[in-house]
PDB file of N, CA and C in Angstrom:
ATOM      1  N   UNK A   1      -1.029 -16.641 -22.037  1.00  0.00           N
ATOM      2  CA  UNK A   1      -1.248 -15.254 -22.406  1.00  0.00           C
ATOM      3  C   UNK A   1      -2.474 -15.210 -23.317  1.00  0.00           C
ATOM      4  N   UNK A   2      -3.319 -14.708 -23.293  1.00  0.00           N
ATOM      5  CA  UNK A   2      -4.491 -14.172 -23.837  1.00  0.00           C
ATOM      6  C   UNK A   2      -4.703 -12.650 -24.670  1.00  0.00           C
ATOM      7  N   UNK A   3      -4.829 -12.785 -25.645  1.00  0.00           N
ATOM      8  CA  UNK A   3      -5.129 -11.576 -26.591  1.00  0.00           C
ATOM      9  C   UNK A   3      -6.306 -11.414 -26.931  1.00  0.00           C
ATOM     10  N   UNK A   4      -6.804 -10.273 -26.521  1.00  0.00           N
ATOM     11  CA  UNK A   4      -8.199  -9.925 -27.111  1.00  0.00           C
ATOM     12  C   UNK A   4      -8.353  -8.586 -27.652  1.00  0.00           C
ATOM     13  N   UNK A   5      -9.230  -8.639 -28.949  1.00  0.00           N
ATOM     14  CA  UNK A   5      -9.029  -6.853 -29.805  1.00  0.00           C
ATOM     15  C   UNK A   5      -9.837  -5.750 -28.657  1.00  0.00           C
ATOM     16  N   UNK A   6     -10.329  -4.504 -28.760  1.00  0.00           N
ATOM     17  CA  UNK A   6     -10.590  -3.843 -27.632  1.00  0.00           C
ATOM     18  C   UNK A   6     -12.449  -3.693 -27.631  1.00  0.00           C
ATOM     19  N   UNK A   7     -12.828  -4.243 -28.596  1.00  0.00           N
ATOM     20  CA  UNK A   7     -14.318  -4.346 -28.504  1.00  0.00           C
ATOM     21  C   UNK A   7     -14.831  -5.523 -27.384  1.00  0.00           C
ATOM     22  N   UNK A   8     -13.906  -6.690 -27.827  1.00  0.00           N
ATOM     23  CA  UNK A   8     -13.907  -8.127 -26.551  1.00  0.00           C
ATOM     24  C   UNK A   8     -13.291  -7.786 -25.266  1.00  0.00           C
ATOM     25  N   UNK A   9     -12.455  -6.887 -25.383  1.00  0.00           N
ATOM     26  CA  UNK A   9     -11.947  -6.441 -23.922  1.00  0.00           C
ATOM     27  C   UNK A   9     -13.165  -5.730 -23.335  1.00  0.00           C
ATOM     28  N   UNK A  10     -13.878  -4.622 -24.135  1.00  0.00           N
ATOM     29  CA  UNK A  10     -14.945  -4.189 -23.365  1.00  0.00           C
ATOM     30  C   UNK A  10     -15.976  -4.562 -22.652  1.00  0.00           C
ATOM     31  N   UNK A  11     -16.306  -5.724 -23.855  1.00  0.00           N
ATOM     32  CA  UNK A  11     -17.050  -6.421 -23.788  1.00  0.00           C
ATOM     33  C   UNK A  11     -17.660  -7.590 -22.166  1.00  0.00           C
ATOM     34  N   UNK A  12     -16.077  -8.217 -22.081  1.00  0.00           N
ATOM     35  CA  UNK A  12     -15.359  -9.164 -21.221  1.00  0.00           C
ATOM     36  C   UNK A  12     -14.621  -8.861 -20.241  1.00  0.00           C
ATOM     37  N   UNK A  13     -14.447  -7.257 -19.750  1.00  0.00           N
ATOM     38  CA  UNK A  13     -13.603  -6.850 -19.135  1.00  0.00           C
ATOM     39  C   UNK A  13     -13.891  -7.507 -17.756  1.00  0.00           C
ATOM     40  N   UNK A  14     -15.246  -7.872 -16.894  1.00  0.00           N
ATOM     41  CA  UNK A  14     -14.758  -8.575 -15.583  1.00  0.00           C
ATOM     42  C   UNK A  14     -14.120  -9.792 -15.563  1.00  0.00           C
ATOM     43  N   UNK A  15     -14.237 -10.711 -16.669  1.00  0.00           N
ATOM     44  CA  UNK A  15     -14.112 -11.310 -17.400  1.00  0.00           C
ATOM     45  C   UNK A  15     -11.967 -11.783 -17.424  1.00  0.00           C
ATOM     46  N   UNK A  16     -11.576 -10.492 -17.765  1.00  0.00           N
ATOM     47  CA  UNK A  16     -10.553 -10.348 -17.619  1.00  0.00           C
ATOM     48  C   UNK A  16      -9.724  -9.876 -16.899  1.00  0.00           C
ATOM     49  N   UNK A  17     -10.315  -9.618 -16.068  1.00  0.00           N
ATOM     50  CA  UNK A  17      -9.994  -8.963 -14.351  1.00  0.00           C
ATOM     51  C   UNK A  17      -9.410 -10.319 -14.297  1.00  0.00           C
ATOM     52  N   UNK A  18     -10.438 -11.092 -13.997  1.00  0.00           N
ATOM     53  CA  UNK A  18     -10.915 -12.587 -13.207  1.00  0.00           C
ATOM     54  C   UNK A  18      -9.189 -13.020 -13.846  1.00  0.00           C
ATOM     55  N   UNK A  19      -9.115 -13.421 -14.868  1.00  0.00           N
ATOM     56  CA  UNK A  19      -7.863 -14.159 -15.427  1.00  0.00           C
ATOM     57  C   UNK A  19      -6.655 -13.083 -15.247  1.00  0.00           C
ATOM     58  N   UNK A  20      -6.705 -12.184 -14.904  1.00  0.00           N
ATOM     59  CA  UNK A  20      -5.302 -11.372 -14.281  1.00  0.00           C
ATOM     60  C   UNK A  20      -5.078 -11.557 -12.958  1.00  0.00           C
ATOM     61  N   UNK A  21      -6.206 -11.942 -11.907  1.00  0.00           N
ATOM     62  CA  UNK A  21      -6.228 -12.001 -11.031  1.00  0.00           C
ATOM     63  C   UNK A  21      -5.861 -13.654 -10.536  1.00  0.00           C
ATOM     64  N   UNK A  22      -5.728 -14.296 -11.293  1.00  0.00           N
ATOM     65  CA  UNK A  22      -5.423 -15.839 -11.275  1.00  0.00           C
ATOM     66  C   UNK A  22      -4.206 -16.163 -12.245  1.00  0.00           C
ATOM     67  N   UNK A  23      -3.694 -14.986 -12.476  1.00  0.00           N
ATOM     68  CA  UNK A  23      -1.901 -14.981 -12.997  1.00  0.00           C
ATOM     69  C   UNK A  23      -1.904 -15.226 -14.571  1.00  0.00           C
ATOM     70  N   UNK A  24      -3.102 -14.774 -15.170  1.00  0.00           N
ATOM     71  CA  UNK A  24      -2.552 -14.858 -16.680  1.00  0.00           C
ATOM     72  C   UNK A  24      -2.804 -13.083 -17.106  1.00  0.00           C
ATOM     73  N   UNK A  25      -1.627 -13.159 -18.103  1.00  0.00           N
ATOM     74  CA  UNK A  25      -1.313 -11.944 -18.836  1.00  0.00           C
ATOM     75  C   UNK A  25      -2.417 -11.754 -19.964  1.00  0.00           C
ATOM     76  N   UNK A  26      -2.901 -10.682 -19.861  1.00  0.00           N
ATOM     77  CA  UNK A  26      -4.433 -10.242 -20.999  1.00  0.00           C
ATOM     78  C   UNK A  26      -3.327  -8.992 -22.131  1.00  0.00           C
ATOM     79  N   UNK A  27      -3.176  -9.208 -22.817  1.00  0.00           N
ATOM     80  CA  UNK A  27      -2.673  -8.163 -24.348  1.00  0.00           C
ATOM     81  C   UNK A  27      -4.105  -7.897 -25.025  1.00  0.00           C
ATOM     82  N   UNK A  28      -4.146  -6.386 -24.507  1.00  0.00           N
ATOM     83  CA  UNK A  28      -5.242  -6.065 -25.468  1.00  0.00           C
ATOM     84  C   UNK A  28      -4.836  -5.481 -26.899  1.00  0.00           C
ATOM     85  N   UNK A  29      -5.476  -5.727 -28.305  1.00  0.00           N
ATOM     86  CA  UNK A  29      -5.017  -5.134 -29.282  1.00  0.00           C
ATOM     87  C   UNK A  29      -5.605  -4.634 -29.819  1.00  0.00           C
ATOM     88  N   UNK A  30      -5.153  -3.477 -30.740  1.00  0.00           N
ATOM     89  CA  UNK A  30      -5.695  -2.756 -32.039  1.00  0.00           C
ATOM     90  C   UNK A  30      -5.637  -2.920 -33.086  1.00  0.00           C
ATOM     91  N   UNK A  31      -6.496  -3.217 -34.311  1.00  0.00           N
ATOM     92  CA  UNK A  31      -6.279  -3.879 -35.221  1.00  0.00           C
ATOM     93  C   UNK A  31      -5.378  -5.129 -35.541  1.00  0.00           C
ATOM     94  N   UNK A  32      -5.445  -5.856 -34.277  1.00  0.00           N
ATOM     95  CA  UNK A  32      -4.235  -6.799 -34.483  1.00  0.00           C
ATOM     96  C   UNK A  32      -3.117  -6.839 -33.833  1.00  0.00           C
ATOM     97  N   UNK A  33      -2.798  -5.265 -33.755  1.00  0.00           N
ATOM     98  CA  UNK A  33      -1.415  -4.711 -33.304  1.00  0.00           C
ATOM     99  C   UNK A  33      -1.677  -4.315 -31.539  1.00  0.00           C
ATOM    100  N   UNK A  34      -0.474  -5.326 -30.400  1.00  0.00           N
ATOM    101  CA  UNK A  34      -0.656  -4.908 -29.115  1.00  0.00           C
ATOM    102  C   UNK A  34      -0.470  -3.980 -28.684  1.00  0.00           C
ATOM    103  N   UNK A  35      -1.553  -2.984 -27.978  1.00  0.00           N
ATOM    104  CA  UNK A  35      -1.530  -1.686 -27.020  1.00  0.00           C
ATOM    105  C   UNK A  35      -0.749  -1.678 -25.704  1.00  0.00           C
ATOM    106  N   UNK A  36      -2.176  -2.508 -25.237  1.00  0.00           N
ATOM    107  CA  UNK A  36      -2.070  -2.617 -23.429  1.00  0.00           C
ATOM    108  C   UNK A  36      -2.245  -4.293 -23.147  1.00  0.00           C
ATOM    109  N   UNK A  37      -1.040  -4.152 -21.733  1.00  0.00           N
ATOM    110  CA  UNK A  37      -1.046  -5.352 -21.034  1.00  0.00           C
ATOM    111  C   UNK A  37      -1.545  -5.229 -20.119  1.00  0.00           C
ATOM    112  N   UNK A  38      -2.657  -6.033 -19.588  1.00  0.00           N
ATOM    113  CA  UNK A  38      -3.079  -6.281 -18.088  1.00  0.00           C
ATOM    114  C   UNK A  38      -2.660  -7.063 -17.396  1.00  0.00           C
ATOM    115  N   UNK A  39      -2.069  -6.751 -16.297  1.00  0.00           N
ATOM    116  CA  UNK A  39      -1.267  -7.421 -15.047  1.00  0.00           C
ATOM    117  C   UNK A  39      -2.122  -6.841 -13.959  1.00  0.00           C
ATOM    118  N   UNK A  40      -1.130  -7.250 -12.956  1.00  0.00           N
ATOM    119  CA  UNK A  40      -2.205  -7.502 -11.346  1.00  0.00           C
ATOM    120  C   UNK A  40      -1.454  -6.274 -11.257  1.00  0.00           C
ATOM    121  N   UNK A  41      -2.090  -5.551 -10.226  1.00  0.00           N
ATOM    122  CA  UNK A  41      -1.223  -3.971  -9.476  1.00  0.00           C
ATOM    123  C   UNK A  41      -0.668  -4.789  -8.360  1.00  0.00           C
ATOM    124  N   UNK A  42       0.202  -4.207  -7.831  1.00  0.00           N
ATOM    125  CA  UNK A  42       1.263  -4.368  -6.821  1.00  0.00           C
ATOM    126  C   UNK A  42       1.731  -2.878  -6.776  1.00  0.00           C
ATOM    127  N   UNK A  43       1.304  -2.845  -5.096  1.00  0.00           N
ATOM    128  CA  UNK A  43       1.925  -1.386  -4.704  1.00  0.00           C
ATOM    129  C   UNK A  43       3.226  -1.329  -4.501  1.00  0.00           C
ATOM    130  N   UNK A  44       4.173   0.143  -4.738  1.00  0.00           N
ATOM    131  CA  UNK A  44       5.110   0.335  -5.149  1.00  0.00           C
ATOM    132  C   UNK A  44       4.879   0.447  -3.329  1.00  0.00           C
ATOM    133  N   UNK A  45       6.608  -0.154  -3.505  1.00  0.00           N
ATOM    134  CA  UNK A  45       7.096   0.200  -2.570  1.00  0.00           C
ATOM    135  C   UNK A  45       8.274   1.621  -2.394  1.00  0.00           C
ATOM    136  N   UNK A  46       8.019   2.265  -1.052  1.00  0.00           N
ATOM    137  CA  UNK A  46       8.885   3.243  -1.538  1.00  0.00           C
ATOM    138  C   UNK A  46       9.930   3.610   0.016  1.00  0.00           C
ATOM    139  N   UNK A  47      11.227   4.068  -0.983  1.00  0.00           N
ATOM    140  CA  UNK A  47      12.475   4.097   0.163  1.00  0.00           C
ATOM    141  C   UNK A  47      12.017   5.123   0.702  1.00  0.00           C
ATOM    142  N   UNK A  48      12.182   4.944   2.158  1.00  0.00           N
ATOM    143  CA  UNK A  48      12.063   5.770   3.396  1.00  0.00           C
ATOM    144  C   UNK A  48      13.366   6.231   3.813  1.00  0.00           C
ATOM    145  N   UNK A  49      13.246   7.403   3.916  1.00  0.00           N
ATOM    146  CA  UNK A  49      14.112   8.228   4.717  1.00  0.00           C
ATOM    147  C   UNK A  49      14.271   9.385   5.604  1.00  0.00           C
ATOM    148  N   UNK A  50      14.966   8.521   6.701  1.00  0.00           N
ATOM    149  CA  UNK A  50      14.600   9.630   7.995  1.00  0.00           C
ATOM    150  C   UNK A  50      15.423  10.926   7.912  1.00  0.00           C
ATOM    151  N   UNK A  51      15.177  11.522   8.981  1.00  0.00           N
ATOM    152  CA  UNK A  51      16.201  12.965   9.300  1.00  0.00           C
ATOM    153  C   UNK A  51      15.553  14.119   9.125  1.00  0.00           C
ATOM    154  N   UNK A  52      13.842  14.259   8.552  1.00  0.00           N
ATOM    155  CA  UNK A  52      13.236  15.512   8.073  1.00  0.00           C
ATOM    156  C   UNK A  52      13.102  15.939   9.486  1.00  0.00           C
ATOM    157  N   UNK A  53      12.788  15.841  10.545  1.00  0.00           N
ATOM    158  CA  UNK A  53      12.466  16.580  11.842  1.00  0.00           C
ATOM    159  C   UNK A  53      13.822  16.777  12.472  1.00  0.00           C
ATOM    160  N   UNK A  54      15.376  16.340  12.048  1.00  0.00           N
ATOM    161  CA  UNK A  54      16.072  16.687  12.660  1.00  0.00           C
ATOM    162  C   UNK A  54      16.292  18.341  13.487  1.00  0.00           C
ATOM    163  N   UNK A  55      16.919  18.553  14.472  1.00  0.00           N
ATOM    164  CA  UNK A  55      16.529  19.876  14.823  1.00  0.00           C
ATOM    165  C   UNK A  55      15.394  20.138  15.211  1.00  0.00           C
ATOM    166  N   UNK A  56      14.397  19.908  14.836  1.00  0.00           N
ATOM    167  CA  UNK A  56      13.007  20.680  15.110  1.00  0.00           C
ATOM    168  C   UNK A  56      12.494  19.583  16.514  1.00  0.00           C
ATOM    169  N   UNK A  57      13.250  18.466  17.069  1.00  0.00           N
ATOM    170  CA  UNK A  57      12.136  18.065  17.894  1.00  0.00           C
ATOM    171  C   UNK A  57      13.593  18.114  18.985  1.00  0.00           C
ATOM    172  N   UNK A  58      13.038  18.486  20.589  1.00  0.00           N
ATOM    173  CA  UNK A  58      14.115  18.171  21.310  1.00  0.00           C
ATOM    174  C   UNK A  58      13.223  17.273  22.837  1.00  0.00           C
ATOM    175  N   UNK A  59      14.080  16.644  23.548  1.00  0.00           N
ATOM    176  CA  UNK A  59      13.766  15.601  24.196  1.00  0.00           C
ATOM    177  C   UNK A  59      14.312  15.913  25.407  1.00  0.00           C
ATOM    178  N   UNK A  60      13.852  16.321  26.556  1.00  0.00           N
ATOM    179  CA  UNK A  60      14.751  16.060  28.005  1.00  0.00           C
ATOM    180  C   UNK A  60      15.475  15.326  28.372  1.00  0.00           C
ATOM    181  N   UNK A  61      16.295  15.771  29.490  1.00  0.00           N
ATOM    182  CA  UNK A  61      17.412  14.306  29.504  1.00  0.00           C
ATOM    183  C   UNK A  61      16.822  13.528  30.080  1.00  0.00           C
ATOM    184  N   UNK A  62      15.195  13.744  30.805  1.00  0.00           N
ATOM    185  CA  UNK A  62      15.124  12.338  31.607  1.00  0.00           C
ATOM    186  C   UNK A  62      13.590  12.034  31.205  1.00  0.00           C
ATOM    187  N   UNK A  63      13.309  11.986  29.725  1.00  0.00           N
ATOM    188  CA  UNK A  63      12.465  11.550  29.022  1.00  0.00           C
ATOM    189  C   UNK A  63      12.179  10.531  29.305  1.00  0.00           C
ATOM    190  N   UNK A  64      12.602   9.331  29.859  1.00  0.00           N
ATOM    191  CA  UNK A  64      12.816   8.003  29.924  1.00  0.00           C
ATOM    192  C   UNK A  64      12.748   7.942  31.472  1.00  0.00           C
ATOM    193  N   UNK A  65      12.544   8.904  32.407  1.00  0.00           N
ATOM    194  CA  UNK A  65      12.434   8.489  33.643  1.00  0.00           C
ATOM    195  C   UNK A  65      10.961   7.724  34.302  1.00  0.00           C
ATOM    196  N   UNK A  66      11.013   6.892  35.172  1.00  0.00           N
ATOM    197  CA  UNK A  66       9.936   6.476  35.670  1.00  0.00           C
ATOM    198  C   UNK A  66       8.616   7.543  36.052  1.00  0.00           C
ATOM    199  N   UNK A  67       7.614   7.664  35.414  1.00  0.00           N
ATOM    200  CA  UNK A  67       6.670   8.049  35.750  1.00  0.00           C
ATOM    201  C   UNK A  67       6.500   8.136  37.290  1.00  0.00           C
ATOM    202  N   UNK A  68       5.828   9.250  37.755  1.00  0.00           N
ATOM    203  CA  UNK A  68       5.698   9.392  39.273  1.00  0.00           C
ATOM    204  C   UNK A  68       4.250   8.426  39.434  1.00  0.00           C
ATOM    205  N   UNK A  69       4.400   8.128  40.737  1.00  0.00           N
ATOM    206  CA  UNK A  69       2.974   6.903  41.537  1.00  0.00           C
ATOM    207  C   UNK A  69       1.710   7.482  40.785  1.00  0.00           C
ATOM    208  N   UNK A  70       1.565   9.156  41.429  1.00  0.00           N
ATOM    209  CA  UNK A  70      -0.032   9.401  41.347  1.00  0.00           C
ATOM    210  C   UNK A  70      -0.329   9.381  39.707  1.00  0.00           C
ATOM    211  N   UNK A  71       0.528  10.013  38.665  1.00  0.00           N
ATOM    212  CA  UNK A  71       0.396   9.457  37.524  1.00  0.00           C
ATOM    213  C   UNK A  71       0.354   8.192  36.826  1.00  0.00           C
ATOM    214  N   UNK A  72       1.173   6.889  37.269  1.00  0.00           N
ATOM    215  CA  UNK A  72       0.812   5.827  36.843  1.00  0.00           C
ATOM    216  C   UNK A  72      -0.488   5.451  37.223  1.00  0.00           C
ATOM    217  N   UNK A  73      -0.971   5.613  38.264  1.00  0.00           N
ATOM    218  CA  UNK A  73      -1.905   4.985  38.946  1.00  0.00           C
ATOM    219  C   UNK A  73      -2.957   5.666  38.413  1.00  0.00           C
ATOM    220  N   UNK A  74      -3.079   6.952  37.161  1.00  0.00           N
ATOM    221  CA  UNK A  74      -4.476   7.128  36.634  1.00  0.00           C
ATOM    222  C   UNK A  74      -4.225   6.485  35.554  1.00  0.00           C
ATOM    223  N   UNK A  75      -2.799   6.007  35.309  1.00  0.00           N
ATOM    224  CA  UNK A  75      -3.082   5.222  33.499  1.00  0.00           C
ATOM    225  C   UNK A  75      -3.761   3.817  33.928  1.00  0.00           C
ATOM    226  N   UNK A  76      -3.715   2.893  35.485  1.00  0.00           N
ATOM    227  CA  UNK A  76      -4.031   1.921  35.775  1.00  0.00           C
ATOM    228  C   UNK A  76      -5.148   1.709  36.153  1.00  0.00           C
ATOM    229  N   UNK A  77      -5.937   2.954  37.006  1.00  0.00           N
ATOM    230  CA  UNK A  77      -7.504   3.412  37.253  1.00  0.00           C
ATOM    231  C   UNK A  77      -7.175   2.655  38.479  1.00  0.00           C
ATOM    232  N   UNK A  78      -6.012   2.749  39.289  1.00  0.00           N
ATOM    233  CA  UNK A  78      -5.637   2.427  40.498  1.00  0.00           C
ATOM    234  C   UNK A  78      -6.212   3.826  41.743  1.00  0.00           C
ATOM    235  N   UNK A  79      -6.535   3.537  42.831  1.00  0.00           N
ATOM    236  CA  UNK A  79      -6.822   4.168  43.346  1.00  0.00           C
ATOM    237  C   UNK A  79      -5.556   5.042  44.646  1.00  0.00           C
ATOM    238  N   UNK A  80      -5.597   6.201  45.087  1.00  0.00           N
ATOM    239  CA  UNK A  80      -4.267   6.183  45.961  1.00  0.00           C
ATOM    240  C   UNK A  80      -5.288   6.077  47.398  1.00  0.00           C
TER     241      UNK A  80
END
């Protein structure tokens, strides 16, 4: 862990990127007394939850049926 007052933090700040980024903890202080800790960011992960389009989307019953010939055959650039 590394402590530096906030004139050397300014000073040194890529400085101290560099050593947060290689897993050491930077305590910056004020008069002595600790403010701020620098750590690495790590994005928050966040709970997902379904069900907002419930109702609002509806699906045929044969959504899932085989595509007809002359339509597959333009997703394939097949010729009839």
């Amino acid at each position: 862990m590394t402590t530096v007052n906030i004139h050397e933090a300014k000073t040194h700040f890529s400085k101290l990127i560099q050593e947060v980024m290689q897993g050491e903890e930077v305590i910056i202080a004020r008069d002595g007394n600790p403010v701020v800790r620098l750590i690495i960011y790590t994005e928050e992960t966040k709970q997902r939850h379904g069900g907002q389009l419930k109702g609002l989307i509806e699906m045929s019953d044969d959504f899932d049926a085989p595509l007809p010939n002359a339509l597959l055959s333009q997703f394939y650039g097949e010729q009839d």
